[in-house]
N, C-alpha and C. Protein backbone atom coordinates (compact mmCIF):
# COMPACT_ATOMS: atom_id res chain seq x y z
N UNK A 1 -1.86 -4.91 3.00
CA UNK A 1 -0.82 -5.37 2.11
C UNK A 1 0.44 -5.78 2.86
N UNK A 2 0.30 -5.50 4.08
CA UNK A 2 2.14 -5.50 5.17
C UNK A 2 1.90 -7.51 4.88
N UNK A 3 0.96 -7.84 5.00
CA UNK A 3 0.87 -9.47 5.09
C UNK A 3 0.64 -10.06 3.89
N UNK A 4 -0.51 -9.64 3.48
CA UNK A 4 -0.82 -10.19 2.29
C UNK A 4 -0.14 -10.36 1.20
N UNK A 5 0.90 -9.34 0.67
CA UNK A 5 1.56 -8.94 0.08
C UNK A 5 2.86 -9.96 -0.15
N UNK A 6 2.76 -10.82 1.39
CA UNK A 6 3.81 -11.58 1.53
C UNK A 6 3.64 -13.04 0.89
N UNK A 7 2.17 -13.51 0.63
CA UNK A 7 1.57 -14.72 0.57
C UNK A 7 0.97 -14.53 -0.53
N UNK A 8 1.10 -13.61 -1.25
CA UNK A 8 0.93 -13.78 -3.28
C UNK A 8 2.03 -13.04 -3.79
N UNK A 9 3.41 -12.97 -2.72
CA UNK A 9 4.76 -12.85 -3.34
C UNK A 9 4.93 -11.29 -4.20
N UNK A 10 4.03 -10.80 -3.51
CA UNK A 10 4.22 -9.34 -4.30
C UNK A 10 5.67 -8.44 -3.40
N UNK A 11 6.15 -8.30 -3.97
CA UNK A 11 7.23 -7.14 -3.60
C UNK A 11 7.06 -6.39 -2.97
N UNK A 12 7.78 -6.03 -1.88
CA UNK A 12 7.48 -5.24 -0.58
C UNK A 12 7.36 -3.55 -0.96
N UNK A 13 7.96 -3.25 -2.52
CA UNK A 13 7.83 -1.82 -3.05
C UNK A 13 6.85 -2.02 -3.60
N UNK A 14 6.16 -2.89 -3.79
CA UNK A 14 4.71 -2.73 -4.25
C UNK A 14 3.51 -3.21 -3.42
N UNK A 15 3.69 -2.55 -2.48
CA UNK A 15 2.34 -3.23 -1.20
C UNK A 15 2.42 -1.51 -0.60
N UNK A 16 1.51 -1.12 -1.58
CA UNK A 16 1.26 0.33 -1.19
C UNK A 16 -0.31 0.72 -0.77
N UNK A 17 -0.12 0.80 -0.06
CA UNK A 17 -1.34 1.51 1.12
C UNK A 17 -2.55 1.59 0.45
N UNK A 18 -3.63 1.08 0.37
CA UNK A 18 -4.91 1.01 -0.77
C UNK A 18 -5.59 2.52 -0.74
N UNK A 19 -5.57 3.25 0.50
CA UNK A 19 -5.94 4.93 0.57
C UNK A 19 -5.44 5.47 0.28
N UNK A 20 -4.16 5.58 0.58
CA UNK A 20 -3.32 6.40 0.25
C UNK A 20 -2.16 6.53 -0.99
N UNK A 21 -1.91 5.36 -1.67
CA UNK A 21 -1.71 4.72 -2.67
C UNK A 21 -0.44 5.31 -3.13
N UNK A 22 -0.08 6.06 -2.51
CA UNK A 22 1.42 6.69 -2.95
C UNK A 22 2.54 6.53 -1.68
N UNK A 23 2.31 5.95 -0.76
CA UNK A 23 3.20 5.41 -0.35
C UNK A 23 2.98 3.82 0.29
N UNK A 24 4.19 2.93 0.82
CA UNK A 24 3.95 1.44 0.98
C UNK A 24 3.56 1.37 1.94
N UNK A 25 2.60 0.61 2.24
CA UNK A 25 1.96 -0.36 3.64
C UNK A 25 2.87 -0.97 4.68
N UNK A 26 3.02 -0.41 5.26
CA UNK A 26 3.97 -1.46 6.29
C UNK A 26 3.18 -0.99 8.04
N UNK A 27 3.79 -1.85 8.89
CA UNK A 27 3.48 -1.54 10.07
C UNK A 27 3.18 -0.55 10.60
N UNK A 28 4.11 0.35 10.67
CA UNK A 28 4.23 2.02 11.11
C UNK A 28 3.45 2.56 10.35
N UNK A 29 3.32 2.67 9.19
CA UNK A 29 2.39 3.26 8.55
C UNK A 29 0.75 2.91 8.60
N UNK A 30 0.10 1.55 9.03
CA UNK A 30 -0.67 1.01 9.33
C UNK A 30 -1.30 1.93 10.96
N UNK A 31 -0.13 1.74 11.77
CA UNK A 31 -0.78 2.01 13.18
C UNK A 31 -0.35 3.44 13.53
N UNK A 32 0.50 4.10 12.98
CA UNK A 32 1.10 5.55 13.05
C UNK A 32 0.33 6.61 12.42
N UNK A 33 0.18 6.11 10.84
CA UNK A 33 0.62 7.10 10.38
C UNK A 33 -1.03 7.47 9.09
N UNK A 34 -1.19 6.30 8.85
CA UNK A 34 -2.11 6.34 7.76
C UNK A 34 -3.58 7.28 8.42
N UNK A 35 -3.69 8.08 7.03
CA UNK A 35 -4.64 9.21 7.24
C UNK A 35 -5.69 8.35 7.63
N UNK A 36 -6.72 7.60 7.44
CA UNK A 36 -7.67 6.41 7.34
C UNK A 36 -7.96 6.44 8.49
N UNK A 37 -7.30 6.18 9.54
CA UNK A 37 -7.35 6.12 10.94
C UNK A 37 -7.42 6.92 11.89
N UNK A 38 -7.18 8.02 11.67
CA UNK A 38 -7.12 8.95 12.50
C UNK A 38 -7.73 9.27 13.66
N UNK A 39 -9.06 8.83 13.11
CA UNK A 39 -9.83 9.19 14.58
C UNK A 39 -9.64 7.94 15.38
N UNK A 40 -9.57 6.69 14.95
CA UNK A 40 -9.25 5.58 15.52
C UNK A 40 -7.98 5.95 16.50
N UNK A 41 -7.19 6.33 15.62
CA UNK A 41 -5.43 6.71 16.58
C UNK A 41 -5.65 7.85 17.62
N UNK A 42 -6.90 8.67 17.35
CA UNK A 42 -6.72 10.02 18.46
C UNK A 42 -7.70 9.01 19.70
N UNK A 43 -8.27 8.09 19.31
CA UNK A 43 -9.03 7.59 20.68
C UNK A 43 -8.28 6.41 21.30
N UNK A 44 -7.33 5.63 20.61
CA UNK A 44 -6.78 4.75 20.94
C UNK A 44 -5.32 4.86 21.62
N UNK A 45 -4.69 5.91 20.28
CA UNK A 45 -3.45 5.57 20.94
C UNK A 45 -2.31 6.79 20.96
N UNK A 46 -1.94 6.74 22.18
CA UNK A 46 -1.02 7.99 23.22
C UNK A 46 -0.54 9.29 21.73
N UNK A 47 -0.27 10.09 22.28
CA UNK A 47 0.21 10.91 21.06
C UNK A 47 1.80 10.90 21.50
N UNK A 48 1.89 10.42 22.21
CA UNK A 48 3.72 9.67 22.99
C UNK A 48 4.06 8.94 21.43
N UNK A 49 2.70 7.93 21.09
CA UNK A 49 3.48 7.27 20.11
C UNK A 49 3.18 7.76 18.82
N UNK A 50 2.05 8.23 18.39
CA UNK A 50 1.72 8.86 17.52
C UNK A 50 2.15 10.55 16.80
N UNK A 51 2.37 11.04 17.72
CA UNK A 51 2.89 12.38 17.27
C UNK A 51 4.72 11.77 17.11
N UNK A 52 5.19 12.14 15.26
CA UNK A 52 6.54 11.87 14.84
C UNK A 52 6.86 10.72 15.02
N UNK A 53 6.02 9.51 14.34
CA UNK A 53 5.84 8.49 14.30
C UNK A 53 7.16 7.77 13.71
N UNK A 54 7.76 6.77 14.02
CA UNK A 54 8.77 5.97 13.66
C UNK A 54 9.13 4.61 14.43
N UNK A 55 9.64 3.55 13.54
CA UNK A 55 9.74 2.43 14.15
C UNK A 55 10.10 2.15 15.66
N UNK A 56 11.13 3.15 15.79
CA UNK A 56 11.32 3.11 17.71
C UNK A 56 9.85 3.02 18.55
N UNK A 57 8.86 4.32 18.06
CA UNK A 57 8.02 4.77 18.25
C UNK A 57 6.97 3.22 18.48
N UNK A 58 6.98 2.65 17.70
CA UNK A 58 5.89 1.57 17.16
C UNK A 58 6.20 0.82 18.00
N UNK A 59 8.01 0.34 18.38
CA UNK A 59 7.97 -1.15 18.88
C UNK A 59 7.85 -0.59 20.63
N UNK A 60 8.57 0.19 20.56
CA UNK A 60 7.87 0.74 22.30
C UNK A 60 6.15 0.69 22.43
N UNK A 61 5.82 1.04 21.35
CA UNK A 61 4.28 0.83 21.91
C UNK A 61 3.46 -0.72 21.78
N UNK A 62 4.32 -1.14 21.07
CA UNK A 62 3.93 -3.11 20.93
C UNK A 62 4.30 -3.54 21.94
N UNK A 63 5.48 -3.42 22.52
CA UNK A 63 6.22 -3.63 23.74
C UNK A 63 5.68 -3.60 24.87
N UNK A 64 5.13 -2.15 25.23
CA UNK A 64 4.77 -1.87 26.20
C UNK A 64 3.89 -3.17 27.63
N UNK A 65 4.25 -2.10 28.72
CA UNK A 65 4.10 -3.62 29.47
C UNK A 65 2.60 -2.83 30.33
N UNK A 66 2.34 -1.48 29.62
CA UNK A 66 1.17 -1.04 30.75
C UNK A 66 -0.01 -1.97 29.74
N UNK A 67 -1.27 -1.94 30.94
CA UNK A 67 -2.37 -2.92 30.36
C UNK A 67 -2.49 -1.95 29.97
N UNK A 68 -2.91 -0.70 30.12
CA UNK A 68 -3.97 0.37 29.22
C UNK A 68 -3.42 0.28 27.64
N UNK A 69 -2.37 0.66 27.64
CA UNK A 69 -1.62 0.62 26.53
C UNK A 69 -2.12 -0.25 25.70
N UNK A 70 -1.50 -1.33 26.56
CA UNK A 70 -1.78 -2.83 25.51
C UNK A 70 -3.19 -2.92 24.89
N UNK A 71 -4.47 -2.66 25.61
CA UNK A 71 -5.58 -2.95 25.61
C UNK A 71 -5.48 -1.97 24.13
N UNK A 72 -5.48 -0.99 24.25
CA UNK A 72 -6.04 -0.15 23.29
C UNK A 72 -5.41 -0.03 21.91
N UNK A 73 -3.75 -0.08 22.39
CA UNK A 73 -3.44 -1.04 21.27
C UNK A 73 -3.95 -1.93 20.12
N UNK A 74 -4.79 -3.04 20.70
CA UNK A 74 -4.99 -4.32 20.36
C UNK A 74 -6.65 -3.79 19.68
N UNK A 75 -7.50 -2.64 20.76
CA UNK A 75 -8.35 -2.64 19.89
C UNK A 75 -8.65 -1.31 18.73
N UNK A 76 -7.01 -0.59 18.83
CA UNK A 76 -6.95 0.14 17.49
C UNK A 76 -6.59 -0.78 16.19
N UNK A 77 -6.07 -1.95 16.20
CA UNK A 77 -5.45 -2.47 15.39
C UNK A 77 -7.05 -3.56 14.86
N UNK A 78 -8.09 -3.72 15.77
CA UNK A 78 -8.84 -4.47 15.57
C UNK A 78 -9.94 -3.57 14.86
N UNK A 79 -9.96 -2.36 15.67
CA UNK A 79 -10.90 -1.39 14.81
C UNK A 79 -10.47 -0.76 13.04
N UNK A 80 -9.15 -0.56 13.31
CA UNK A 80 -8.73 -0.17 12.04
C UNK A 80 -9.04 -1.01 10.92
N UNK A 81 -8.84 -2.51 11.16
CA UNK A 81 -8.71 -3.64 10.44
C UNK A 81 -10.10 -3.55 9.58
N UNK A 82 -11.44 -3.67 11.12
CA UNK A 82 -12.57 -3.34 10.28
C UNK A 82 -13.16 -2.13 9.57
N UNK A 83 -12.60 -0.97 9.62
CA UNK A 83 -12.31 0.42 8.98
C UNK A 83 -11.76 -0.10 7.55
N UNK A 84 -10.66 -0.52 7.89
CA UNK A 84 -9.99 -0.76 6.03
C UNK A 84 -10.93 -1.67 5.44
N UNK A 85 -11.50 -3.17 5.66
CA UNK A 85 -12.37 -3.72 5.24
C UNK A 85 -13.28 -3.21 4.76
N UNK A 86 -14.11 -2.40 5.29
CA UNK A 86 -15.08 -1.27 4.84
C UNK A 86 -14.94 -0.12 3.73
N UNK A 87 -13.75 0.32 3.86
CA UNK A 87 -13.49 0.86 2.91
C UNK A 87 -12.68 0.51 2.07
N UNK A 88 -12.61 -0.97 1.74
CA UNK A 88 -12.35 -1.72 0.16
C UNK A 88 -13.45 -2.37 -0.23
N UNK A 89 -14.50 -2.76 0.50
CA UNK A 89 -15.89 -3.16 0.34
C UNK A 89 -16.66 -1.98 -0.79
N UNK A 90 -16.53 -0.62 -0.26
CA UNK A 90 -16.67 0.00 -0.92
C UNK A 90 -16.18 0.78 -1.85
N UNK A 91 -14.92 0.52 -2.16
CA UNK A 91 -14.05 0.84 -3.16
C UNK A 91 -14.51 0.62 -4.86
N UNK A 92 -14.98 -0.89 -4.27
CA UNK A 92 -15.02 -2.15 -4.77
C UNK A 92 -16.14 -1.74 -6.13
């Protein structure tokens, strides 16, 4: 919903997290914080950024200039993606 949300004009207080549904979708909450992921975030990514998660937290780890980082980064955000797909497939 952090995107989508933007391109059928729905209101940013109403792009709330499809699992968790009581609070909003946004970035940090996507790669931090959302229960959904978890095991994705304990194999992917540092507990530097993950443990007391917050926007500082997030853009230091987007930022970051180590490859490891980056790499795993890129494929928590790719794994998660197909994690949530899956579980609105079956929502459904």
């Amino acid at each position: 919903m952090i995107e989508k949300g933007k391109h059928y004009d729905i209101s940013s207080e109403f792009r709330s997290c499809s699992y968790c549904e009581w609070c909003i979708e946004y970035d940090v909450h996507f790669i931090l914080v959302c229960p959904l992921y978890n095991s994705l975030r304990n194999n992917y990514i540092s507990d530097t950024y993950a443990k007391h998660p917050s926007v500082d937290k997030l853009y230091r780890l987007m930022y970051s200039i180590d490859t490891d980082t980056t790499r795993n980064c890129a494929m928590y955000i790719y794994y998660a993606f197909k994690e949530r797909n899956t579980y609105l497939e079956n929502c459904v």
